[in-house]
Protein backbone atom coordinates (compact mmCIF):
# COMPACT_ATOMS: atom_id res chain seq x y z
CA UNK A 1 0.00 0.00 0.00
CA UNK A 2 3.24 2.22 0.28
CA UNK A 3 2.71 4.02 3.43
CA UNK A 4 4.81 4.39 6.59
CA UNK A 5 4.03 2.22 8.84
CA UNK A 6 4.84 5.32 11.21
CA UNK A 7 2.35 6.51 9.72
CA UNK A 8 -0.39 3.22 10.44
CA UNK A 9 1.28 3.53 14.05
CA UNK A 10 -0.11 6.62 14.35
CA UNK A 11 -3.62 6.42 13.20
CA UNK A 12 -3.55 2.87 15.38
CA UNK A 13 -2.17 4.46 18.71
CA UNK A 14 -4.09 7.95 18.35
CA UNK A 15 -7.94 6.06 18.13
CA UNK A 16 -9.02 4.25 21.31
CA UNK A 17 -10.84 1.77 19.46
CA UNK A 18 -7.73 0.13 17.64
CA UNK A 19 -5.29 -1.23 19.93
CA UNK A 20 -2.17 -2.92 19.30
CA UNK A 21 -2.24 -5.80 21.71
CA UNK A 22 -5.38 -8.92 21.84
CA UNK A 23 -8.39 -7.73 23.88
CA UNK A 24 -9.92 -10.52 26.14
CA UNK A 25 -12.84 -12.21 25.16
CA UNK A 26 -14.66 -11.00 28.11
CA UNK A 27 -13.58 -7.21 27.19
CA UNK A 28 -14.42 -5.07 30.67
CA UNK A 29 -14.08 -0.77 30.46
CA UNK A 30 -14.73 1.15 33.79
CA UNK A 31 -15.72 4.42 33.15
CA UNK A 32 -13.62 7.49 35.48
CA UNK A 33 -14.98 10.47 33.42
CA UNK A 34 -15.85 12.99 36.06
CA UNK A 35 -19.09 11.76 37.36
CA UNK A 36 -18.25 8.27 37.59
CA UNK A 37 -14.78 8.99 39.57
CA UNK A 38 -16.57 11.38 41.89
CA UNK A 39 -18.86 8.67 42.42
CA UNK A 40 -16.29 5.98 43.44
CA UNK A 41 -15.47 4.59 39.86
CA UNK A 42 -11.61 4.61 41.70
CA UNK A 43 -12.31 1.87 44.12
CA UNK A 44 -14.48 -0.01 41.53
CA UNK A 45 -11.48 -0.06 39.43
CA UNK A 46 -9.30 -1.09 42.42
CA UNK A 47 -11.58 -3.88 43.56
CA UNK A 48 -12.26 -5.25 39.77
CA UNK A 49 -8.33 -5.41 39.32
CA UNK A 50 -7.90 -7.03 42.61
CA UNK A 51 -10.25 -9.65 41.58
CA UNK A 52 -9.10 -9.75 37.87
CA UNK A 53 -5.30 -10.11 38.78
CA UNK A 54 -5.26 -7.04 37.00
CA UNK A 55 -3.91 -3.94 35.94
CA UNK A 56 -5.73 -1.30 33.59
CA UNK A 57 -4.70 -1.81 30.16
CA UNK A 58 -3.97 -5.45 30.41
CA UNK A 59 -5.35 -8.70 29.47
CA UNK A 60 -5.39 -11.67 30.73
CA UNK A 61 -2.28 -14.95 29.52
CA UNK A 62 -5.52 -16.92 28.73
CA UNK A 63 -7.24 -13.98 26.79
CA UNK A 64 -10.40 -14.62 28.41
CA UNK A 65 -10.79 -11.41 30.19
CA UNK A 66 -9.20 -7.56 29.40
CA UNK A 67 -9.72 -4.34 31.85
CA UNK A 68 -9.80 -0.80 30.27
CA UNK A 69 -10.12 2.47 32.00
CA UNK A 70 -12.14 5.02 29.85
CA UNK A 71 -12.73 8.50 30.42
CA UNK A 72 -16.36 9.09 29.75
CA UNK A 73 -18.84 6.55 28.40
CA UNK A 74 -21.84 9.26 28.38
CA UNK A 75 -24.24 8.01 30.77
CA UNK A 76 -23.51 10.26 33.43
CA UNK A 77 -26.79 10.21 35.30
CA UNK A 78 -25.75 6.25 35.98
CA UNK A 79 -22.39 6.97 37.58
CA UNK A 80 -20.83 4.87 38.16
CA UNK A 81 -21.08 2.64 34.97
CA UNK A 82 -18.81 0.00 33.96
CA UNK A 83 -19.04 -1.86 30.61
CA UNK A 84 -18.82 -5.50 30.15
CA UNK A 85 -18.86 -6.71 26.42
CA UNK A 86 -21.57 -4.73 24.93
CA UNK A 87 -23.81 -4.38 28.11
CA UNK A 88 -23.64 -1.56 30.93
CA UNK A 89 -24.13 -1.67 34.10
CA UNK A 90 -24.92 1.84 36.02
CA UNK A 91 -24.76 2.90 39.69
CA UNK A 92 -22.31 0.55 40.50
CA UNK A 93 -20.63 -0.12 44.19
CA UNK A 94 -17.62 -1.78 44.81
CA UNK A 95 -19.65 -4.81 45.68
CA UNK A 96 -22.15 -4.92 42.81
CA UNK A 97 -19.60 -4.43 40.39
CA UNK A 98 -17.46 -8.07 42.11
CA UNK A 99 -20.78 -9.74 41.51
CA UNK A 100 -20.64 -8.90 37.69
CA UNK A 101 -17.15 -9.79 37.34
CA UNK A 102 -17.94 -13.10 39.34
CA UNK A 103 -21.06 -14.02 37.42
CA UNK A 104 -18.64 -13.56 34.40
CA UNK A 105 -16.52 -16.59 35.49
CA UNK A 106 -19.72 -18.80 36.25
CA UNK A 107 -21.29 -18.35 32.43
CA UNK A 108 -17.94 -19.58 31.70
């Protein structure tokens, strides 16, 4: 196609939805826009990558399962909201978002 591939680099690392490394099956994003976080979308995150065994950004060795912080996922009035495959889940607590991460691994 004669282009850079600094150039594909860059349109693949600017655009959230392209990423350069596999994405679990199970793909999870916890939103920490400015509602969510004031909301206690930190400790969600904490608690989720506790469970997981892991950090933001990474997947897991058996690709079943990635975590992904994202800024804003526009559903404010639900904070906090977390997104697992194509469903959301609003007004989340610490607690009710372990349950959805659990129930994950018993449909498994």
């Amino acid at each position: 196609m004669k282009i850079p591939l600094s150039r594909v680099y860059g349109v693949a690392t600017f655009y959230a939805q392209f990423t350069l490394n596999p994405r679990g099956k199970r793909h999870i994003r916890i939103c920490l826009g400015t509602a969510c976080h004031v909301k206690g979308g930190t400790e969600i995150v904490k608690k989720v990558a506790e469970k997981l065994g892991l950090r933001p950004g990474e997947t897991s060795e058996d690709l079943e399962v990635s975590l992904e912080i994202v800024r804003c996922l526009g559903c404010c009035s639900l904070a906090p909201v977390m997104v697992v495959g194509d469903k959301l889940f609003g007004r989340l607590t610490p607690d009710k978002a372990l349950r959805l991460v659990e129930d994950l691994y018993d449909q498994s």
